[in-house]
PDB file of N, CA and C in Angstrom:
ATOM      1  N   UNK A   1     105.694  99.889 155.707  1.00  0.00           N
ATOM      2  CA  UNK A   1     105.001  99.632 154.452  1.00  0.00           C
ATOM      3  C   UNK A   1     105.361 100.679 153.399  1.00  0.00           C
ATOM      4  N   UNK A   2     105.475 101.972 154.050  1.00  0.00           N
ATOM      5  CA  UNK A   2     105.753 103.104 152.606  1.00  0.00           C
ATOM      6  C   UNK A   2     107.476 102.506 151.980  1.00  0.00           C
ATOM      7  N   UNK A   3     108.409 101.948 152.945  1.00  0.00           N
ATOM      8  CA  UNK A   3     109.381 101.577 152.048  1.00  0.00           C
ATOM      9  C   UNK A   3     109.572 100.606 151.460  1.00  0.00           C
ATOM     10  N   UNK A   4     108.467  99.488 151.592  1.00  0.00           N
ATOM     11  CA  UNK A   4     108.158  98.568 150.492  1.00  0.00           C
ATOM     12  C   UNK A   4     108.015  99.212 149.098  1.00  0.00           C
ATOM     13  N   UNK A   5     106.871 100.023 149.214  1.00  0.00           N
ATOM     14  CA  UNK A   5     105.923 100.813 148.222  1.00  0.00           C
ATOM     15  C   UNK A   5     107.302 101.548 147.923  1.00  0.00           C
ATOM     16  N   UNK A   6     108.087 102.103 148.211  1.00  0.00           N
ATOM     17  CA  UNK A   6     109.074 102.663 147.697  1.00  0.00           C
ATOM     18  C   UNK A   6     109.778 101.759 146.774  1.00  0.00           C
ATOM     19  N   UNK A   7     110.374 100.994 147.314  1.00  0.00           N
ATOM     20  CA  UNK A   7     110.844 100.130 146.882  1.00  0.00           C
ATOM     21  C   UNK A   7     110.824  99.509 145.554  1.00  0.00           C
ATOM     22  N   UNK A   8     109.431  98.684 145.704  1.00  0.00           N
ATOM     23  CA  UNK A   8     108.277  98.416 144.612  1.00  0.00           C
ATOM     24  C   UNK A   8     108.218  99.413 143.578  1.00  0.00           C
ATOM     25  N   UNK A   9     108.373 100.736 144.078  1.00  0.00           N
ATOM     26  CA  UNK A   9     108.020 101.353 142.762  1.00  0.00           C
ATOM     27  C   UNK A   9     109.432 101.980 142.371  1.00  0.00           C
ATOM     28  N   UNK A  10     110.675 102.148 143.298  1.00  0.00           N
ATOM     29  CA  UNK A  10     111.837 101.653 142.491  1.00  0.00           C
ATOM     30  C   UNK A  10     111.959 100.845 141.339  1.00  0.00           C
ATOM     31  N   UNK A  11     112.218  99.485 142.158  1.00  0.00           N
ATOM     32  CA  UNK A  11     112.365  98.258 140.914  1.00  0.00           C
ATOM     33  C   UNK A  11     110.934  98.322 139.712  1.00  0.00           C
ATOM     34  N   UNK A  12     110.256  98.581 140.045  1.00  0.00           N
ATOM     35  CA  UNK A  12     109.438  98.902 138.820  1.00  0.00           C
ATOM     36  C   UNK A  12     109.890 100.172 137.932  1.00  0.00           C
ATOM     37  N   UNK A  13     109.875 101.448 138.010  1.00  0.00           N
ATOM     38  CA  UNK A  13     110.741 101.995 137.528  1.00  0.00           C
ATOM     39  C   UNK A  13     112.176 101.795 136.623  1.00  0.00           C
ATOM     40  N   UNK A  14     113.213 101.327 137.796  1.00  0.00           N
ATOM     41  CA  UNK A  14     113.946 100.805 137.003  1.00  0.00           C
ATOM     42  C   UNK A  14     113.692  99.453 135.689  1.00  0.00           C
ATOM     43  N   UNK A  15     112.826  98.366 136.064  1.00  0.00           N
ATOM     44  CA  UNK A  15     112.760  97.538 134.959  1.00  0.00           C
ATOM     45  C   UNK A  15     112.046  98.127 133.785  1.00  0.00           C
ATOM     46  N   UNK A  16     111.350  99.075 133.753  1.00  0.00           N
ATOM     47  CA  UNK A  16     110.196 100.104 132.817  1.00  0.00           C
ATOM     48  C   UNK A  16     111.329 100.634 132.264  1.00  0.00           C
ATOM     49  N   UNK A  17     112.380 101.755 132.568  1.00  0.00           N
ATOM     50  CA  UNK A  17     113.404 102.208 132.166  1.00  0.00           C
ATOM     51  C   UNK A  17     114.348 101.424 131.455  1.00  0.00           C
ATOM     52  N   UNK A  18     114.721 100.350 132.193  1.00  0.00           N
ATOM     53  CA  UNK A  18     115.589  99.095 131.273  1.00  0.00           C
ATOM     54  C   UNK A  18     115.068  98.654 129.937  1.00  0.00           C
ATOM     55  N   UNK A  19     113.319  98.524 130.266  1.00  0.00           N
ATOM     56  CA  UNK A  19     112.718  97.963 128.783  1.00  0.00           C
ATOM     57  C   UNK A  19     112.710  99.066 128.025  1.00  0.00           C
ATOM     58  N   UNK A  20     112.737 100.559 128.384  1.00  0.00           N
ATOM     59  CA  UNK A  20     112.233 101.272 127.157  1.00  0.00           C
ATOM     60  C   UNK A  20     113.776 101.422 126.587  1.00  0.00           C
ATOM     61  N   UNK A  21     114.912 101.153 127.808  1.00  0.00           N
ATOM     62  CA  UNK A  21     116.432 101.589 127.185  1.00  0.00           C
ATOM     63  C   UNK A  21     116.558 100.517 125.872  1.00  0.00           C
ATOM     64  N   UNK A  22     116.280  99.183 126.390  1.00  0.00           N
ATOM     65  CA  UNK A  22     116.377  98.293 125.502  1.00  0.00           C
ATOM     66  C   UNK A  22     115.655  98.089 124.116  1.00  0.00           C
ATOM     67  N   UNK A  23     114.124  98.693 124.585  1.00  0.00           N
ATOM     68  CA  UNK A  23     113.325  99.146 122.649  1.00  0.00           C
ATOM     69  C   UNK A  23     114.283 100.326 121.996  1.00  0.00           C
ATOM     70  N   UNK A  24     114.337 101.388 122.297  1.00  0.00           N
ATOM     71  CA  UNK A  24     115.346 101.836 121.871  1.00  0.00           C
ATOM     72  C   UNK A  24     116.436 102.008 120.894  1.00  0.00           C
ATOM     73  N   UNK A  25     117.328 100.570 122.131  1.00  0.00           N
ATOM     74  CA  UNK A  25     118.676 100.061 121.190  1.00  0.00           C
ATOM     75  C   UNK A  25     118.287  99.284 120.358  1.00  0.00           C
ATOM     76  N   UNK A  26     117.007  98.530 120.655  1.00  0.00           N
ATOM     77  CA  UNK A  26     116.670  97.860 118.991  1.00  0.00           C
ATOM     78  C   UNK A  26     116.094  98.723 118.212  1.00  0.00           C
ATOM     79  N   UNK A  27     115.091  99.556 118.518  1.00  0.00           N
ATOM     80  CA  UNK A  27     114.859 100.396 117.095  1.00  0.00           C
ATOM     81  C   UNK A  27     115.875 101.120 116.405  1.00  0.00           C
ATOM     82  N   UNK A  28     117.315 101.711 117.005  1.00  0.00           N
ATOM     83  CA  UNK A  28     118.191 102.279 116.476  1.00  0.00           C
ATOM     84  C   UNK A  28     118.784 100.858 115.989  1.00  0.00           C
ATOM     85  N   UNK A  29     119.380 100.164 116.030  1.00  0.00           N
ATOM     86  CA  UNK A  29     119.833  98.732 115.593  1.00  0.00           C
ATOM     87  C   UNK A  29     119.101  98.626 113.955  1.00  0.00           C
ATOM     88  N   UNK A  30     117.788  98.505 114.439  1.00  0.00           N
ATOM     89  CA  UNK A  30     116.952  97.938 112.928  1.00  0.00           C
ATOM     90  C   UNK A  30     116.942  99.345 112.112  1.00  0.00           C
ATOM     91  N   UNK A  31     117.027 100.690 112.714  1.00  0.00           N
ATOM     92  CA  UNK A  31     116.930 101.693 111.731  1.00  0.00           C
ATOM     93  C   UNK A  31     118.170 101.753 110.952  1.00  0.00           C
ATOM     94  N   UNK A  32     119.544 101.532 111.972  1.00  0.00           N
ATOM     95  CA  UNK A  32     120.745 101.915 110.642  1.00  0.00           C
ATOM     96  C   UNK A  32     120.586 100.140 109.856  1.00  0.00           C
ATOM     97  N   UNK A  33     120.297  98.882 110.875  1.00  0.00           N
ATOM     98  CA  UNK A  33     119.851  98.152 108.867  1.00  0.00           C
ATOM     99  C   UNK A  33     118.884  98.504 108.243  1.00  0.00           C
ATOM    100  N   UNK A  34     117.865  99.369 108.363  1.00  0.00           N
ATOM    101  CA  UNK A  34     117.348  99.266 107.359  1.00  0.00           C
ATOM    102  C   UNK A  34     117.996 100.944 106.165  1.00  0.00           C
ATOM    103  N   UNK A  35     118.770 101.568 107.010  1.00  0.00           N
ATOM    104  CA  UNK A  35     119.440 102.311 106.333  1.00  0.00           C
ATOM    105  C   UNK A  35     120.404 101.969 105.525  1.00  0.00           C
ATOM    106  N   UNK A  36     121.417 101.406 105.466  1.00  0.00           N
ATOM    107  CA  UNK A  36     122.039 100.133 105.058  1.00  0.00           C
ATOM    108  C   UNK A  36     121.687  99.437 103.797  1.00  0.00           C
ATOM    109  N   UNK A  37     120.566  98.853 104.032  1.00  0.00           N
ATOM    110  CA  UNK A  37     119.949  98.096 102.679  1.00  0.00           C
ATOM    111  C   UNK A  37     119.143  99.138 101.225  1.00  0.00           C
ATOM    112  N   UNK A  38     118.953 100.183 102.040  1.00  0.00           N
ATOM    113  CA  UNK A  38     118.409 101.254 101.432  1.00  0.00           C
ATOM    114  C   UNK A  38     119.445 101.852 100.940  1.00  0.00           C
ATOM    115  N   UNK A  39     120.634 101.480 101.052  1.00  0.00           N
ATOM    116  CA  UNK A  39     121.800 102.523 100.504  1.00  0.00           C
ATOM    117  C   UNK A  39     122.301 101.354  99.830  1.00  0.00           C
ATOM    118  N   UNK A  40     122.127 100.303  99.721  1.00  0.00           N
ATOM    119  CA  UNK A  40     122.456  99.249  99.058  1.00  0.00           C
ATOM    120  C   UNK A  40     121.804  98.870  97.971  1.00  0.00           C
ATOM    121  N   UNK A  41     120.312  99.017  98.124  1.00  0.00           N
ATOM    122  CA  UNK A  41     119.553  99.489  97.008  1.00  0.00           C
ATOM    123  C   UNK A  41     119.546 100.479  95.729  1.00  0.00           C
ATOM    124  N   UNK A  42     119.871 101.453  96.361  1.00  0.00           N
ATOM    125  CA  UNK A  42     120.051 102.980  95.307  1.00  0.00           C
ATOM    126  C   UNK A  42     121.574 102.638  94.906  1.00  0.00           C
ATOM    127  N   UNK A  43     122.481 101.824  95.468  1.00  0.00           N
ATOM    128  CA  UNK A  43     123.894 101.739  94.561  1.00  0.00           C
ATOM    129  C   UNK A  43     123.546 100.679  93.367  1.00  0.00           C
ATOM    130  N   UNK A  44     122.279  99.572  93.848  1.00  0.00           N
ATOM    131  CA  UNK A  44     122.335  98.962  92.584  1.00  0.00           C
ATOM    132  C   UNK A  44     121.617  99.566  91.758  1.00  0.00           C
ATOM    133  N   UNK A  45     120.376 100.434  91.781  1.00  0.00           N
ATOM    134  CA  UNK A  45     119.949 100.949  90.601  1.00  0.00           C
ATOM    135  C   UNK A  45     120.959 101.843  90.345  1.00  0.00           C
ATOM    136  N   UNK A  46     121.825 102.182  90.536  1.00  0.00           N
ATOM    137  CA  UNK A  46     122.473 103.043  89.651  1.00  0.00           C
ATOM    138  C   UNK A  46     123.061 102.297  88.342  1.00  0.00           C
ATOM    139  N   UNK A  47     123.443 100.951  89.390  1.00  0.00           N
ATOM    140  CA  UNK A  47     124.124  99.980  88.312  1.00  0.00           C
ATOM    141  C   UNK A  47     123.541  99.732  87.222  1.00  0.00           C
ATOM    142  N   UNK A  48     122.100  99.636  87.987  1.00  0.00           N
ATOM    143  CA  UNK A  48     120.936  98.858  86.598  1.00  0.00           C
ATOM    144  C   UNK A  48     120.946  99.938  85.672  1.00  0.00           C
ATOM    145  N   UNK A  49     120.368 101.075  86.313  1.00  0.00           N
ATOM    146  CA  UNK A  49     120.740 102.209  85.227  1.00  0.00           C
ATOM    147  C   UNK A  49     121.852 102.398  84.414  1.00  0.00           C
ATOM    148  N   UNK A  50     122.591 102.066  84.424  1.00  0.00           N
ATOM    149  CA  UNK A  50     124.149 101.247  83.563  1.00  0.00           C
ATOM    150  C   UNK A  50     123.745 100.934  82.479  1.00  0.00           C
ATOM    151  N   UNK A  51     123.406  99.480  83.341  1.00  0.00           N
ATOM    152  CA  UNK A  51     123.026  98.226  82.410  1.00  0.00           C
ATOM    153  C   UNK A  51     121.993  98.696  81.461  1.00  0.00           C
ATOM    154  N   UNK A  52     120.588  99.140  82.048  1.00  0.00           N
ATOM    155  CA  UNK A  52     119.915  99.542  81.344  1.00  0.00           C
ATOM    156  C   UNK A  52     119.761 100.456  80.193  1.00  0.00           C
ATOM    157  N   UNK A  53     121.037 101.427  80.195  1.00  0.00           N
ATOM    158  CA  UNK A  53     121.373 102.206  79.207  1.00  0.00           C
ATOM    159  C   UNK A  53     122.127 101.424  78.065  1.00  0.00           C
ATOM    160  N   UNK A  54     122.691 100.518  78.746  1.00  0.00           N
ATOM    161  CA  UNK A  54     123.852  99.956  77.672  1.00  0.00           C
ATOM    162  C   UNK A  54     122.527  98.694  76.429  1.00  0.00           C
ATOM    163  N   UNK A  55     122.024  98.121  77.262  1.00  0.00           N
ATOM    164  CA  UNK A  55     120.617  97.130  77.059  1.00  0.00           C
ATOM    165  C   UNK A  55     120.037  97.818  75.595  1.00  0.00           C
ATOM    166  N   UNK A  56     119.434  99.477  76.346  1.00  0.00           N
ATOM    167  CA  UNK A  56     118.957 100.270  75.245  1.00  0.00           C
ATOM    168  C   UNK A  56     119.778 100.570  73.803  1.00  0.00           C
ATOM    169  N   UNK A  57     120.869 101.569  73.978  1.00  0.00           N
ATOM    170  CA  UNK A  57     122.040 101.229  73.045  1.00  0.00           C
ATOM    171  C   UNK A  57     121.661 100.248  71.800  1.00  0.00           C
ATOM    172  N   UNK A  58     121.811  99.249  72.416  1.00  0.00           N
ATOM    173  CA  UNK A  58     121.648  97.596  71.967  1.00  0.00           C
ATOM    174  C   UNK A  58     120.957  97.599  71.145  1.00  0.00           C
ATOM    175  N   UNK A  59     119.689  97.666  71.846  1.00  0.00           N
ATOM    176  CA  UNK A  59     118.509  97.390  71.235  1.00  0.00           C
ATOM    177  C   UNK A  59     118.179  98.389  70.123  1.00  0.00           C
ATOM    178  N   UNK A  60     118.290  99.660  70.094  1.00  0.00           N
ATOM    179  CA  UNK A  60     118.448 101.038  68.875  1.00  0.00           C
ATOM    180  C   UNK A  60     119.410 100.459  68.212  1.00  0.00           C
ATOM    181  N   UNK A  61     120.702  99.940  68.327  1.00  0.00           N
ATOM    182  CA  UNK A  61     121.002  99.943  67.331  1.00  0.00           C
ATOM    183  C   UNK A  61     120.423  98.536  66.330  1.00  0.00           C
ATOM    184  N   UNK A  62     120.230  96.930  67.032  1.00  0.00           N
ATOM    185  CA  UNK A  62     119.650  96.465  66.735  1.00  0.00           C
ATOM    186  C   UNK A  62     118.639  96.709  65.591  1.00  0.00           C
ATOM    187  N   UNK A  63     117.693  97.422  66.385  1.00  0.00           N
ATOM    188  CA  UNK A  63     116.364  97.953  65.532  1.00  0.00           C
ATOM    189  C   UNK A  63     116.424  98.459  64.576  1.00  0.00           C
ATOM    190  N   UNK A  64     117.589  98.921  64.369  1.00  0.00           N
ATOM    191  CA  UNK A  64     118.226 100.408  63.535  1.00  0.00           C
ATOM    192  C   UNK A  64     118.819  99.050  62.109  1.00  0.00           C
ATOM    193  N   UNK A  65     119.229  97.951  62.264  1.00  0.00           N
ATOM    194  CA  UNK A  65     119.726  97.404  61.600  1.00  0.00           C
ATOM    195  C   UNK A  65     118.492  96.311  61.180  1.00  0.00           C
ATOM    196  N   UNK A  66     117.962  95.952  61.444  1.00  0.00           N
ATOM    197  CA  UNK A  66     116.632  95.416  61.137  1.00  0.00           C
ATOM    198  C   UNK A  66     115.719  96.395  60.145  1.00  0.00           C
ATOM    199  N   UNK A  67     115.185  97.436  60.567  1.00  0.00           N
ATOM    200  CA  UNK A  67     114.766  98.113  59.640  1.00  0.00           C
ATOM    201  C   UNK A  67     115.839  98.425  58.651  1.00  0.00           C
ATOM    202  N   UNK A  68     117.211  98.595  58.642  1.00  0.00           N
ATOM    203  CA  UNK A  68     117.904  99.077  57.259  1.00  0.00           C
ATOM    204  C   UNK A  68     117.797  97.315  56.414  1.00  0.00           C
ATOM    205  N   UNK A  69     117.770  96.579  57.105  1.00  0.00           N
ATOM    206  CA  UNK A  69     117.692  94.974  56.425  1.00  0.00           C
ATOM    207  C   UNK A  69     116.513  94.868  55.921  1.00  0.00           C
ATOM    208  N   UNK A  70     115.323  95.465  56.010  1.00  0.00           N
ATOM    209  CA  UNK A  70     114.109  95.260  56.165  1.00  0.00           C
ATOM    210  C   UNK A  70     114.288  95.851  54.476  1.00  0.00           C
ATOM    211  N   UNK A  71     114.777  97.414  54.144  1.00  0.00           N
ATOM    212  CA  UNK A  71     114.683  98.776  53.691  1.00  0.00           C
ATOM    213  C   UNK A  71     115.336  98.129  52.124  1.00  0.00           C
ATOM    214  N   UNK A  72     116.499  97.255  52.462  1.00  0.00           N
ATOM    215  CA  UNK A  72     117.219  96.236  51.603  1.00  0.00           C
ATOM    216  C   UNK A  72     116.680  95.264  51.346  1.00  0.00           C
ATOM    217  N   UNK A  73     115.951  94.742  51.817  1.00  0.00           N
ATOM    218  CA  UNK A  73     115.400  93.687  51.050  1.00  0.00           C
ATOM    219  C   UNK A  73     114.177  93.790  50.438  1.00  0.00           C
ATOM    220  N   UNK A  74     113.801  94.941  50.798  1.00  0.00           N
ATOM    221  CA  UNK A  74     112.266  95.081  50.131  1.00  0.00           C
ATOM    222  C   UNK A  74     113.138  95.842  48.218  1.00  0.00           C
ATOM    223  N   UNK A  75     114.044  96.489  48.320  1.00  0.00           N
ATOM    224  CA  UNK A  75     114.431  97.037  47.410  1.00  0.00           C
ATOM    225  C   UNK A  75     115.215  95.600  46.353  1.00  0.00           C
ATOM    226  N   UNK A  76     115.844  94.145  46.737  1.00  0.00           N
ATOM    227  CA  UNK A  76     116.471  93.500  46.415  1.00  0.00           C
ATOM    228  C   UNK A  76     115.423  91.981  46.181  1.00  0.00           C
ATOM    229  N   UNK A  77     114.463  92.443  46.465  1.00  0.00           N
ATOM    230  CA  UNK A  77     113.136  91.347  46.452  1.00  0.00           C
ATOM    231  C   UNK A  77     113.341  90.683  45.272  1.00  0.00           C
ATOM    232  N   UNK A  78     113.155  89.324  44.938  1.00  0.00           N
ATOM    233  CA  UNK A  78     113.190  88.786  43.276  1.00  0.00           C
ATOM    234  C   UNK A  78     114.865  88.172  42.801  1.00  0.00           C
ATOM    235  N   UNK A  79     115.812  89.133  43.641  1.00  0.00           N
ATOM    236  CA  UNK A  79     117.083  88.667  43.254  1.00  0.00           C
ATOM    237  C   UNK A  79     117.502  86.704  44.091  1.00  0.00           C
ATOM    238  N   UNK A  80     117.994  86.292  42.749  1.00  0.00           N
ATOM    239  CA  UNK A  80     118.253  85.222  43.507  1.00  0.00           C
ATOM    240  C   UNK A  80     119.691  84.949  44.125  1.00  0.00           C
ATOM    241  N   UNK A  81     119.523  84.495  45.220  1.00  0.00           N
ATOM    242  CA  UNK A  81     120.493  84.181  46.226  1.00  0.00           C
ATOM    243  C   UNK A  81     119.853  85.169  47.558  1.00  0.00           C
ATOM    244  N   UNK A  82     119.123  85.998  47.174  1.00  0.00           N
ATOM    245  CA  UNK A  82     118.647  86.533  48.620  1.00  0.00           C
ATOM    246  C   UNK A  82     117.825  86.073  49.361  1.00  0.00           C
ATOM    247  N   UNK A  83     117.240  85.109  48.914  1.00  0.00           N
ATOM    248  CA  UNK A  83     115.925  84.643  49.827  1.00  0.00           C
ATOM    249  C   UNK A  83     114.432  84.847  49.248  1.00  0.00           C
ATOM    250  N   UNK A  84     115.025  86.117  48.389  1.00  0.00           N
ATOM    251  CA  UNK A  84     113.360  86.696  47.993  1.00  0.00           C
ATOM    252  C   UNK A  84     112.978  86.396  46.855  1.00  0.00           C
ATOM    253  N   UNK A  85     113.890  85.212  45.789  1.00  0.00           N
ATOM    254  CA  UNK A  85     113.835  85.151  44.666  1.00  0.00           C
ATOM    255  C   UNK A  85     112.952  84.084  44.305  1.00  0.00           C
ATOM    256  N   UNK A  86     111.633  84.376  44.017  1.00  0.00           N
ATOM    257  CA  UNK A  86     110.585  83.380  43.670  1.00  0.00           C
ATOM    258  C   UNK A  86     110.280  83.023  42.617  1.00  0.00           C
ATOM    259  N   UNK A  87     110.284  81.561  41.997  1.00  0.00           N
ATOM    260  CA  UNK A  87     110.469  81.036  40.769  1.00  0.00           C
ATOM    261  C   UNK A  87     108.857  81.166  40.350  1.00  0.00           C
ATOM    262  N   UNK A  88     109.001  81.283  39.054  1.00  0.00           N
ATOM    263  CA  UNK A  88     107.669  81.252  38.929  1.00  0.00           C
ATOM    264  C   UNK A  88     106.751  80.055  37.813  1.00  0.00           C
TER     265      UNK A  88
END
């Protein structure tokens, strides 16, 4: 009977050992993907940060030309052919 019980607690052992070998290789598995996507992540914000600078740019200068249009037409108000010329 003790080399049953030996036995028994061999193959138990070993299958306990097999499962923890095997959590393991999946938690290292899912850690480098999720390392991976995380490094895949920070390359696109860099991009966005790109984009997003170039977006801004844009938009300053945009703005920048709106208010000088704004700055001009308040000074050109009444002339006709501009838009602002109101008959009276």
């Amino acid at each position: 009977m003790n080399e049953d019980e030996n036995t028994f607690f061999e193959k138990e052992r070993e299958r306990l050992t097999a499962e923890i070998t095997s959590g393991f290789e999946e938690l290292l598995s899912s850690s480098n993907t999720l390392n991976r996507k995380l490094e895949e992540v920070l390359g696109m914000t860099r991009e966005y940060e790109t984009i997003a600078a170039l977006w801004q740019t844009f938009h300053e200068l945009m703005r920048g030309q709106k208010e000088e249009g704004a700055a001009v037409q308040e000074q050109s108000q009444g002339l006709p052919g501009t838009g602002g010329h109101v008959l009276s």
